[in-house]
Protein backbone atom coordinates (compact mmCIF):
# COMPACT_ATOMS: atom_id res chain seq x y z
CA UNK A 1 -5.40 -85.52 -19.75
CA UNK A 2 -3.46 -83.69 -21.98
CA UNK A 3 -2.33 -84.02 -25.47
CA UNK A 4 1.32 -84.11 -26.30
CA UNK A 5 3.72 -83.82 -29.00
CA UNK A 6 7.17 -84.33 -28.91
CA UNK A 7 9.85 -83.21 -31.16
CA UNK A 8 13.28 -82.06 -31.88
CA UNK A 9 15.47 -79.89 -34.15
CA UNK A 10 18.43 -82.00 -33.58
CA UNK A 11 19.86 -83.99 -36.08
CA UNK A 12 22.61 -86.82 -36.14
CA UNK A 13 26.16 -85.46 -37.96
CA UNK A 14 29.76 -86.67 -37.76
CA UNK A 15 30.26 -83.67 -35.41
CA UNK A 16 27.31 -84.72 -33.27
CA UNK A 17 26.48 -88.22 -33.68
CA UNK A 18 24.67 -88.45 -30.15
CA UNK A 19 22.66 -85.29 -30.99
CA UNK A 20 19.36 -87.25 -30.46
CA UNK A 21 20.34 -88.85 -27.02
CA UNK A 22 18.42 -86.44 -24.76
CA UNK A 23 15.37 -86.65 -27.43
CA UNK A 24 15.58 -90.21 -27.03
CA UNK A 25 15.47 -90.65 -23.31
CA UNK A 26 12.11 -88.48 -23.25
CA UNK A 27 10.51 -90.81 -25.70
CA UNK A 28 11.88 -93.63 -23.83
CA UNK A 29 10.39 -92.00 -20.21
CA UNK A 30 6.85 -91.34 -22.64
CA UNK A 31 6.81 -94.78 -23.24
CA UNK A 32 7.65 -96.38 -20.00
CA UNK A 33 5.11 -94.31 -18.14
CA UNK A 34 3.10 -95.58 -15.37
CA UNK A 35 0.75 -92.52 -14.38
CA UNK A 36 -0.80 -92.43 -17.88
CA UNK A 37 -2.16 -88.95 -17.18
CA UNK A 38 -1.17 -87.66 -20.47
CA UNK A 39 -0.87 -88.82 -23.81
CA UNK A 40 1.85 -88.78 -26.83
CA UNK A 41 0.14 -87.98 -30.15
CA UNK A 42 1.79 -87.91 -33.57
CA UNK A 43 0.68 -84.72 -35.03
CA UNK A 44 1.09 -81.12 -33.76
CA UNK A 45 -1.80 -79.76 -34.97
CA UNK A 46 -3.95 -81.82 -32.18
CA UNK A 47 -1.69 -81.16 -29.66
CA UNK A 48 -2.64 -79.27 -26.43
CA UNK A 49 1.53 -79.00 -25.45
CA UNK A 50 4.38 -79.38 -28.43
CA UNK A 51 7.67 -80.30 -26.25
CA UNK A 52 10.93 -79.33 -28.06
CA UNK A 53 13.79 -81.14 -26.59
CA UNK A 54 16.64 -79.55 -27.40
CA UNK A 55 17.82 -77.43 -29.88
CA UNK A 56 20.41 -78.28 -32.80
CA UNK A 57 21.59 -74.81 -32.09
CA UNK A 58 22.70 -73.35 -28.90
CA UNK A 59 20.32 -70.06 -28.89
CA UNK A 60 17.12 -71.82 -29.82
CA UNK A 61 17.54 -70.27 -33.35
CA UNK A 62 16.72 -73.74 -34.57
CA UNK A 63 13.22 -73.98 -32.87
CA UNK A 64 12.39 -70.36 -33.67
CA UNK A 65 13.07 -71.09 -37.83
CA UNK A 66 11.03 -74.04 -37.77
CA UNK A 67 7.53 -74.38 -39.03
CA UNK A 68 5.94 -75.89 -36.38
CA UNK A 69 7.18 -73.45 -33.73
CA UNK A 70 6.18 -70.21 -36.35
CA UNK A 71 2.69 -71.98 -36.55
CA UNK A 72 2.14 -72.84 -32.58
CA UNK A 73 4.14 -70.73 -30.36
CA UNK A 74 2.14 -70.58 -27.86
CA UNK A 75 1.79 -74.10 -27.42
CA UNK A 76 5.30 -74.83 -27.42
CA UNK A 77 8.11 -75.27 -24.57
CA UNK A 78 11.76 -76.25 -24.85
CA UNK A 79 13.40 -79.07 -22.82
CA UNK A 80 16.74 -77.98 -23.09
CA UNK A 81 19.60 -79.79 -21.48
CA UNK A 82 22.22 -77.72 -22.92
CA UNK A 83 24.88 -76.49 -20.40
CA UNK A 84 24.99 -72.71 -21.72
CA UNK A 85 22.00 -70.83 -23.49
CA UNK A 86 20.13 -67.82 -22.41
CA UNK A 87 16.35 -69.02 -21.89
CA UNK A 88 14.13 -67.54 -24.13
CA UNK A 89 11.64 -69.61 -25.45
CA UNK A 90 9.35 -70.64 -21.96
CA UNK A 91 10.56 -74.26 -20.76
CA UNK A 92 12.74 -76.48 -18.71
CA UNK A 93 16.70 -75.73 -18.43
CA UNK A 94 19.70 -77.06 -17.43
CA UNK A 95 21.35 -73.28 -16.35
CA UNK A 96 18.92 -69.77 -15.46
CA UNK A 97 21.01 -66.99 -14.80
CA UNK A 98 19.60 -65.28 -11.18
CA UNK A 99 18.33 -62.51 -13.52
CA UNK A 100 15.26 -64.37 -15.14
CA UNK A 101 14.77 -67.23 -12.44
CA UNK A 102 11.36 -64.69 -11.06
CA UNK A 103 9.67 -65.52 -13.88
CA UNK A 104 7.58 -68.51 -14.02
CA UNK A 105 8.17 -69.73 -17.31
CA UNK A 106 12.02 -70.59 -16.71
CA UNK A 107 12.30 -73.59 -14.37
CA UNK A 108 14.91 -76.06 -13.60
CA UNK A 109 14.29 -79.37 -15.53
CA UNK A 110 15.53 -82.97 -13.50
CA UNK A 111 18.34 -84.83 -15.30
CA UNK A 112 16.19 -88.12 -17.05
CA UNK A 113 16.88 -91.76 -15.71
CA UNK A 114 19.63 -93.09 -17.95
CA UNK A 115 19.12 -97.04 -18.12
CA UNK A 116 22.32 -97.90 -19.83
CA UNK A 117 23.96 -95.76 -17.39
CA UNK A 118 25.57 -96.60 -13.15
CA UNK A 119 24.18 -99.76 -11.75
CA UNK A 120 23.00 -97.87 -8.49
CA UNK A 121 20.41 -100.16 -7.98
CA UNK A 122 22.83 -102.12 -6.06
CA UNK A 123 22.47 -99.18 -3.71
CA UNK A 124 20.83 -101.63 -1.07
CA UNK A 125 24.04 -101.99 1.27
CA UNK A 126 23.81 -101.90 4.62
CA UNK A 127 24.10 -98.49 6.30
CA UNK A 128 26.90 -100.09 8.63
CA UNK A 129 28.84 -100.51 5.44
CA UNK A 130 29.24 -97.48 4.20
CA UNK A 131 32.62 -96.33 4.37
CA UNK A 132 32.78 -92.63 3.78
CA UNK A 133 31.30 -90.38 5.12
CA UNK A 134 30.81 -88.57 1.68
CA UNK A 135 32.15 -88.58 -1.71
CA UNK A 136 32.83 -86.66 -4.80
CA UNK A 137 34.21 -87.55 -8.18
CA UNK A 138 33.86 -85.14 -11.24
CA UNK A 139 36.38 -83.01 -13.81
CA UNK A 140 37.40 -80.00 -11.65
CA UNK A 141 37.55 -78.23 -14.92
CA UNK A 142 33.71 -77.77 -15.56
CA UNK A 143 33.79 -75.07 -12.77
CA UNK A 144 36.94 -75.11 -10.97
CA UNK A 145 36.16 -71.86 -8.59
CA UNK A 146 33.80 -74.46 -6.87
CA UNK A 147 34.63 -77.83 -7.67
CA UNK A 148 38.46 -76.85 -7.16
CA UNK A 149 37.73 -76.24 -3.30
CA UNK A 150 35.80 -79.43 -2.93
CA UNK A 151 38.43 -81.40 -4.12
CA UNK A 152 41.11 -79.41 -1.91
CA UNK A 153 38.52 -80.75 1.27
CA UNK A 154 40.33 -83.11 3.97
CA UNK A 155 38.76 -85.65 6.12
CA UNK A 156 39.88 -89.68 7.04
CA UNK A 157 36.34 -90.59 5.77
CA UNK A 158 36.14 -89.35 2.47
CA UNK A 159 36.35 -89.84 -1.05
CA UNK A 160 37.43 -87.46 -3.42
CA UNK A 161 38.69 -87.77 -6.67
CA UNK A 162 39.07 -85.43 -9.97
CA UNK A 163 38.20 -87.43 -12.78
CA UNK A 164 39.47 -85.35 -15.89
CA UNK A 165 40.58 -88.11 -18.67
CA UNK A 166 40.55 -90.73 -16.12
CA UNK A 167 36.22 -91.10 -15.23
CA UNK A 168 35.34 -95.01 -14.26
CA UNK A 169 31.46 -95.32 -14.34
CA UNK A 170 32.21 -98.80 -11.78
CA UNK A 171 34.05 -96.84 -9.69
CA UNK A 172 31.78 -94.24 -9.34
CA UNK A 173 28.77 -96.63 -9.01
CA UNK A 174 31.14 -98.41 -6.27
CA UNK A 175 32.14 -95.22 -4.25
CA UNK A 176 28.29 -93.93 -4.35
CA UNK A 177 27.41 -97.02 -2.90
CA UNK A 178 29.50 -96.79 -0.05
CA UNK A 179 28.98 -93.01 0.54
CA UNK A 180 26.07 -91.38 3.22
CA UNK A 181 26.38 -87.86 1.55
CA UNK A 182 27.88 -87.42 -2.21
CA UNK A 183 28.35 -84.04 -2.95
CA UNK A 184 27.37 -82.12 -6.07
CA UNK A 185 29.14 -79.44 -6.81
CA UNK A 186 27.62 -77.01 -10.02
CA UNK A 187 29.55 -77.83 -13.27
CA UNK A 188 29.51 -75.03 -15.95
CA UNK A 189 25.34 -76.10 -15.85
CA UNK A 190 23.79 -74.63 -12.43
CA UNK A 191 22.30 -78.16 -12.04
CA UNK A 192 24.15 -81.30 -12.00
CA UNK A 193 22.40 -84.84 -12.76
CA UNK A 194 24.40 -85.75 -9.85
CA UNK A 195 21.69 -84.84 -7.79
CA UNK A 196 19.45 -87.11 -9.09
CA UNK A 197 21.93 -90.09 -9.32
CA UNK A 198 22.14 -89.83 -5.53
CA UNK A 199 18.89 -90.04 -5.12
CA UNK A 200 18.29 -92.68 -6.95
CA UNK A 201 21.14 -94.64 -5.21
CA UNK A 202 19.45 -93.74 -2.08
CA UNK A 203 21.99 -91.34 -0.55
CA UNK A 204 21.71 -88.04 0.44
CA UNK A 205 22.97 -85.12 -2.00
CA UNK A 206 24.71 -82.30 -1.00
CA UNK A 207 24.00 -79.57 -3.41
CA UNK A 208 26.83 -76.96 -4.03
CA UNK A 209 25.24 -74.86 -6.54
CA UNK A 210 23.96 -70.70 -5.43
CA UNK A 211 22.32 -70.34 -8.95
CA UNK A 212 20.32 -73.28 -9.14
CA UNK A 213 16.89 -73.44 -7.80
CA UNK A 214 14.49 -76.89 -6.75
CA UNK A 215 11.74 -77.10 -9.10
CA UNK A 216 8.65 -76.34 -6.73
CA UNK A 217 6.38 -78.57 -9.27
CA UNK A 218 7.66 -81.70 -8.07
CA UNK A 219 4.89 -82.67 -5.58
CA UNK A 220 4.78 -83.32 -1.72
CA UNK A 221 8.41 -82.66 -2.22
CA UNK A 222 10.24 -80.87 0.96
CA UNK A 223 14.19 -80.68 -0.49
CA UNK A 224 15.53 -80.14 3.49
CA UNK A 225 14.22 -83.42 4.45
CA UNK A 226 16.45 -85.84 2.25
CA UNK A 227 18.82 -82.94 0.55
CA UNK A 228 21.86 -80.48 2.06
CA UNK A 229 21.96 -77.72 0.47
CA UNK A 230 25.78 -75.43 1.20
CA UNK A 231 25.77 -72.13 -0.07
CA UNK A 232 29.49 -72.23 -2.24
CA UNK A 233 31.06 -69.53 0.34
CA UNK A 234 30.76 -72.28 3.06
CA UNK A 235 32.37 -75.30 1.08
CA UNK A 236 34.99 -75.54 3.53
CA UNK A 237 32.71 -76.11 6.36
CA UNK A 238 31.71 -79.17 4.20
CA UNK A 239 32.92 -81.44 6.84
CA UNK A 240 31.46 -80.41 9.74
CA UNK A 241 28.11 -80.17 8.76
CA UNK A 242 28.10 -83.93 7.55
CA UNK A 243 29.38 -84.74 10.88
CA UNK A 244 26.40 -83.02 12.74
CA UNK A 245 23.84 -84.81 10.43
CA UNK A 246 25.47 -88.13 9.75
CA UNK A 247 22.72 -89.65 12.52
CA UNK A 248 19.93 -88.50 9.93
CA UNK A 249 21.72 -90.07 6.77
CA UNK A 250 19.90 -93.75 6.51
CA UNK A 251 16.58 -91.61 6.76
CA UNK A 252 17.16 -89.00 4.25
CA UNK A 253 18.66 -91.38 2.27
CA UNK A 254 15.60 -93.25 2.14
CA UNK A 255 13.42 -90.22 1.59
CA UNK A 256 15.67 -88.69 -1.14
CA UNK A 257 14.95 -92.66 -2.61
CA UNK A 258 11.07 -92.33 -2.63
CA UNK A 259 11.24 -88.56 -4.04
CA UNK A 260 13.04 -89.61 -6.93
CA UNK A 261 10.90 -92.97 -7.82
CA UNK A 262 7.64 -90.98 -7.21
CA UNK A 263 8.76 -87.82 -9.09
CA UNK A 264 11.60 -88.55 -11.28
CA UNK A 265 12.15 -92.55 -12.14
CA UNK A 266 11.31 -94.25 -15.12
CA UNK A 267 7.88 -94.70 -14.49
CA UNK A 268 7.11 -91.34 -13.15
CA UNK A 269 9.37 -88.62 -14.96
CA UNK A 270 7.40 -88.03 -17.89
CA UNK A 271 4.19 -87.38 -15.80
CA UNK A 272 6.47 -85.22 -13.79
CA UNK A 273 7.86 -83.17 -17.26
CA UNK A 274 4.81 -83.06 -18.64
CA UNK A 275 2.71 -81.45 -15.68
CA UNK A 276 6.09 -78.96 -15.28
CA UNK A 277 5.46 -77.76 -18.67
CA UNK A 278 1.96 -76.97 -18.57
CA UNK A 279 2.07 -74.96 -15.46
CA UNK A 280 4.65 -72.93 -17.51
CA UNK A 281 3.15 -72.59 -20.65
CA UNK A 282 -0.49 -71.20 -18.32
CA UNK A 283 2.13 -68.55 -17.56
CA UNK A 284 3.22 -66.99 -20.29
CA UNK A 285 0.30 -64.82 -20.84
CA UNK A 286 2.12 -63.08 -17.83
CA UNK A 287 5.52 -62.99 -18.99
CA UNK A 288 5.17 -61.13 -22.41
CA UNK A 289 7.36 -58.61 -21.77
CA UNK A 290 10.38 -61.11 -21.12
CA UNK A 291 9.39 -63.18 -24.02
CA UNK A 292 9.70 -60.52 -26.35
CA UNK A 293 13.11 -58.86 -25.18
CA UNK A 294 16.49 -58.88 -27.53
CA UNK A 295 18.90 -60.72 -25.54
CA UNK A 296 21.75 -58.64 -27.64
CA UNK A 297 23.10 -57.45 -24.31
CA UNK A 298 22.68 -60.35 -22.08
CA UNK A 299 24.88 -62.53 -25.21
CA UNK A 300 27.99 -59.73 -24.12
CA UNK A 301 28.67 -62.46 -21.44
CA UNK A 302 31.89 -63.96 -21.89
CA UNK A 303 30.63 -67.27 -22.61
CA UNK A 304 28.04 -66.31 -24.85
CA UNK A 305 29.38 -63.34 -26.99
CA UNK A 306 31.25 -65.18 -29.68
CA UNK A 307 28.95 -68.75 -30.02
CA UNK A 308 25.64 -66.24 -30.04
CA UNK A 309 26.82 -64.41 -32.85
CA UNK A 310 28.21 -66.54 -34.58
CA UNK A 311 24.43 -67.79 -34.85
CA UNK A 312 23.25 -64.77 -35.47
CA UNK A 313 25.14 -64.49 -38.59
CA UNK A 314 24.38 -67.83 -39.52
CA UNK A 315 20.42 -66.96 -39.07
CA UNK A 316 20.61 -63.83 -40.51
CA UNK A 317 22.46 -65.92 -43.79
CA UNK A 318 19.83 -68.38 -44.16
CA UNK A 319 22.20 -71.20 -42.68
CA UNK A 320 20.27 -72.28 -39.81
């Protein structure tokens, strides 16, 4: 059993008054946990793990100011569910770029159960009721070079639909429902909590994403077997595929269902968190090398040049 601390830079502000939501739902998957493997203490110092989820800044400049990360660093991690950062500190993210996704530290985290969120429990239809044969609905802005050419897919049984400014959570709960594959196309993350959605609603997802990676630490967990996985070249073959495995759907379906209660529901997701951080913090010993680089060139990416300076300047001001 292991000793865990959770915590947060984050705070509430006009600009971000849902800046503790993602904090929030890992204290609410702490506390609902079933497996009781490890356990949430209240003071760092006694700590075997210190969790940060999130950052109130985008580069992890937050985490690296504060005390408790300047006093434990190597018992901390970041949970980070932020869209675009450039990993750094050794953790869970939502986005690695192919570049640092050999080392062991950096690992895809899963997308938390949202219990105020789709009623996909109502996922229990019959198979012979399903009417599409698969489904998509999402902004085609978040990555259009991808989602763009899902949307432009044609086929009499399926269900696609861009949902910039006009996003019903009923309708989407309704159309999952009634879907055998719903696909899940990357956004401007590499992940998508679309994935796990589907396989919560017991349907099979069809991952569109090259970048992202499964996280091997999920046990007994074999993605093929209740997952589709199409490489973003081949989106237009989209179709076809589902055709040729539609007779498998009900039974992946049902698998991708028991993955995600025994690795990633309510009652299992913290035990599944926790355990993925501690395998990467027994790794950093190995990975000094990348944990001490300057990520001054990497930030000359055009989404990162002007946001990680701008921090920069702020840290090097005092105004973190």
């Amino acid at each position: 059993m292991a000793a865990i601390f959770l915590t947060t830079t984050c705070k509430v502000t006009n600009y971000n008054p849902r800046a503790l939501d993602n904090f929030d739902r890992i204290v609410h998957l702490a506390e609902r946990d079933l497996v009781k493997q490890h356990q949430v203490v209240d003071c760092p110092e006694t700590a075997d793990l210190i969790i940060f989820i999130c950052d109130r800044r985008i580069y992890h400049s937050g985490i690296y100011s504060s005390e408790i990360f300047k006093k434990y660093p190597e018992k901390s991690v970041v949970v980070d569910f932020n869209d675009r950062t450039i990993p750094r500190i050794p953790g869970l993210y939502a986005t690695i770029p192919f570049y640092l996704q050999q080392y062991p530290i950096y690992k895809y985290l899963f997308y938390p159960y949202n219990h105020g969120c789709f009623d996909l429990e109502k996922a229990n239809a019959l198979f012979s009721d399903y009417k599409y044969l698969f489904s998509f609905m999402g902004d085609v802005n978040t990555y259009p070079s991808v989602r763009g050419e899902v949307l432009s897919l044609i086929h009499p049984r399926a269900y696609l639909k861009n949902t910039y400014q006009d996003f019903s959570p009923d309708l989407f709960t309704e159309v999952s429902i009634c879907s055998k594959f719903v696909l899940c196309p990357r956004g401007v993350a590499a992940s998508t909590i679309r994935v796990f959605e589907t396989m919560r609603a017991s349907r099979v997802p069809v991952i569109i994403s090259d970048e992202w990676q499964e996280n091997e630490l999920a046990e007994d967990v074999d993605w093929p077997e209740f997952s589709v996985r199409i490489p973003e070249r081949d989106i237009k073959l989209i179709p076809e595929i589902l055709e040729a495995l539609e007779p498998k759907a009900l039974i992946m379906g049902q698998k991708a269902r028991s993955v995600w209660e025994n690795n990633f529901s309510i009652s299992h997701g913290f035990n599944w968190l926790v355990n993925s951080c501690l395998k990467i913090q027994k790794s950093r010993h190995d990975c000094e090398r990348v944990l001490s680089r300057k990520v001054y060139l990497e930030a000359l990416n055009k989404h990162h040049f002007i946001p990680f300076y701008k921090e920069s300047i702020r840290g090097a001001l005092g105004k973190i």
